[in-house]
C-alpha atoms as a PDB file:
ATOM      1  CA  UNK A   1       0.000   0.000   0.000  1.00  0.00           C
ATOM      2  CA  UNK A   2       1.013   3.501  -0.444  1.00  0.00           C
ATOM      3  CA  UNK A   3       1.055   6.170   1.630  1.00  0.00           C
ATOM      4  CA  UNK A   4      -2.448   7.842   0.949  1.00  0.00           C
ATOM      5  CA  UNK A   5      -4.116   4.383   1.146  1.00  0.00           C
ATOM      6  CA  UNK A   6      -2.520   4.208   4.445  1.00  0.00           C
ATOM      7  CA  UNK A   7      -3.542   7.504   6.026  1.00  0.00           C
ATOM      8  CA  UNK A   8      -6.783   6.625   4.602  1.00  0.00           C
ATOM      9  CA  UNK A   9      -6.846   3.224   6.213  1.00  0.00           C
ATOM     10  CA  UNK A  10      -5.838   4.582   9.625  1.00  0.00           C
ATOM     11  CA  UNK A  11      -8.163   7.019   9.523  1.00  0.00           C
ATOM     12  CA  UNK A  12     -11.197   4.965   8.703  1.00  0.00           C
ATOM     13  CA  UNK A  13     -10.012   2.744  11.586  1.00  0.00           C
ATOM     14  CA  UNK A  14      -9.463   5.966  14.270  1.00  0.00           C
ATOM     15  CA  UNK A  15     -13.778   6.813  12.872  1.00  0.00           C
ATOM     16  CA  UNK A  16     -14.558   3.200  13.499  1.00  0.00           C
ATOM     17  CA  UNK A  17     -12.756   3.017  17.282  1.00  0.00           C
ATOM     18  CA  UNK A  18     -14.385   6.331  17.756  1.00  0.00           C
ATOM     19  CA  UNK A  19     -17.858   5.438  16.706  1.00  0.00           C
ATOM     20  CA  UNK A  20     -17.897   2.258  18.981  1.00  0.00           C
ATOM     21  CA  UNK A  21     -16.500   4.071  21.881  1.00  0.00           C
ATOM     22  CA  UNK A  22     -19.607   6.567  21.572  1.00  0.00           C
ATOM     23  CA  UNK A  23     -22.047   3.997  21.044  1.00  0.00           C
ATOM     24  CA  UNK A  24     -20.395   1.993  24.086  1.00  0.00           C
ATOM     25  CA  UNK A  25     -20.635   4.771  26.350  1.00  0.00           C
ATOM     26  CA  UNK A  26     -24.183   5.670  25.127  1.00  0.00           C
ATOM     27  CA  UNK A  27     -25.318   1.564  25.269  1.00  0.00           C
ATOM     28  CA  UNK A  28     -23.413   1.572  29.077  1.00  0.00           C
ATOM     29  CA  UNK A  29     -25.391   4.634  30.520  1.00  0.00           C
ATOM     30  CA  UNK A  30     -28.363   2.435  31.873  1.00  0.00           C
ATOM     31  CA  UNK A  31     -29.818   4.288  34.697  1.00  0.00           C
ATOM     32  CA  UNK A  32     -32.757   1.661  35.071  1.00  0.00           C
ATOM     33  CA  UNK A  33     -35.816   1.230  32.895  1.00  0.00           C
ATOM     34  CA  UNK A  34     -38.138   3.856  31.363  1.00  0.00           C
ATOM     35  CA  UNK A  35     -41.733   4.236  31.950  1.00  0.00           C
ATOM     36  CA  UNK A  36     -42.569   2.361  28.562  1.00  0.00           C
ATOM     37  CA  UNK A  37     -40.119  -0.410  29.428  1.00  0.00           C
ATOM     38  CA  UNK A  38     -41.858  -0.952  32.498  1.00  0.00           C
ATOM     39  CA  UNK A  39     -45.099  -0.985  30.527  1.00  0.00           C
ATOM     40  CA  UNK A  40     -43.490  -3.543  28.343  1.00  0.00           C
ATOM     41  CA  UNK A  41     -42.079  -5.714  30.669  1.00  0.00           C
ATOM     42  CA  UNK A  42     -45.205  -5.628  32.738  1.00  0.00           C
ATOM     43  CA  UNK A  43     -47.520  -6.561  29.944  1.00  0.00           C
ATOM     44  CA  UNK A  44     -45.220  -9.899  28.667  1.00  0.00           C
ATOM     45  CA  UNK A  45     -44.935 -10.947  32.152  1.00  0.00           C
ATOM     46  CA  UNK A  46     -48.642 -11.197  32.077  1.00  0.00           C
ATOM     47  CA  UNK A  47     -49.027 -12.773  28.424  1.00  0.00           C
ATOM     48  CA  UNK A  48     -46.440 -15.270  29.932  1.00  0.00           C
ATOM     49  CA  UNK A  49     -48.259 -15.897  32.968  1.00  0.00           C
ATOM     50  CA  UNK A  50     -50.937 -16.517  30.754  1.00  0.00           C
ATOM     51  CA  UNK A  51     -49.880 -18.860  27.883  1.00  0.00           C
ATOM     52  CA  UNK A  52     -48.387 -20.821  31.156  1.00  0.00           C
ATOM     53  CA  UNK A  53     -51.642 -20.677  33.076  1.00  0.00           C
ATOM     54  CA  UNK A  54     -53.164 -22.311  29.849  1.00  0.00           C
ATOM     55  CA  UNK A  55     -50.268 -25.158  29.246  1.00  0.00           C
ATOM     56  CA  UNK A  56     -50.639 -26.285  32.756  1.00  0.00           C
ATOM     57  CA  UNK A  57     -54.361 -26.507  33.287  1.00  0.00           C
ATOM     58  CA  UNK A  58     -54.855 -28.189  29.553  1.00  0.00           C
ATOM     59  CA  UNK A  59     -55.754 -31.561  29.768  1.00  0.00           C
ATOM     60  CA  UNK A  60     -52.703 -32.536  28.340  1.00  0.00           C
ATOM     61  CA  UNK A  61     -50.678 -31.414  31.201  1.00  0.00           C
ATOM     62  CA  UNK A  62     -53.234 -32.077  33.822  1.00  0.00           C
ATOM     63  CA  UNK A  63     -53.419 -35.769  32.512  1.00  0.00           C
ATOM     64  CA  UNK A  64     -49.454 -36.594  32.291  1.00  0.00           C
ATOM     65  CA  UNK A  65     -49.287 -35.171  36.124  1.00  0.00           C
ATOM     66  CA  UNK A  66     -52.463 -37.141  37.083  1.00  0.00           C
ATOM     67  CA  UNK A  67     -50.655 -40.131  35.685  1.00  0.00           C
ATOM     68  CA  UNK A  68     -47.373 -39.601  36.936  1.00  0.00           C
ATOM     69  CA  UNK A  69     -48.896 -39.202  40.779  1.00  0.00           C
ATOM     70  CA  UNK A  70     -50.991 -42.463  40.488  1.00  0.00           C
ATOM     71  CA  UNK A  71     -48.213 -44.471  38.960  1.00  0.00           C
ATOM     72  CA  UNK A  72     -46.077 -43.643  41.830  1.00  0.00           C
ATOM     73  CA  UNK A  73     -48.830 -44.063  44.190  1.00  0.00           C
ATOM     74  CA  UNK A  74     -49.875 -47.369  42.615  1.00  0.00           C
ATOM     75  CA  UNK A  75     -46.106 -48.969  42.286  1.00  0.00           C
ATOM     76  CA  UNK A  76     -44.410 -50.285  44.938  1.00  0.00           C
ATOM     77  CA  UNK A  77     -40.593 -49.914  45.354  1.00  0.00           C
ATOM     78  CA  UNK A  78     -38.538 -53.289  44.150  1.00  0.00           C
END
């Protein structure tokens, strides 16, 4: 490489170090959530306690326990 392709090369690097340090130091200032991320985290911890209330009281769920607790209750130990 020549010289200008160098200089221009070091200096594209120096923008690129530069730009990640800003968006590092911008990324790192977390002071704690914002109203809305509150709102969002609040509203899919509810959607998640709901799809889980759902899988557990299906019947598919409620039967495999059901038949887990009377197999173990019905077996004796060997």
């Amino acid at each position: 490489m020549n010289t200008f392709t160098t200089r221009i090369a070091l200096a594209a690097d120096n923008a690129a170090q530069e730009f990640l340090r800003r968006t590092a130091a911008k990324l790192g200032n977390d002071r704690g959530m914002t109203t809305i991320e509150y709102a969002f985290g609040s509203l899919a911890a509810a959607a998640l306690a709901g799809v889980l209330y759902m899988v557990v009281n299906g019947n598919g769920v409620m039967s495999a326990i059901e038949g887990v607790i009377t197999n173990a209750l019905s077996n004796t130990p060997r």
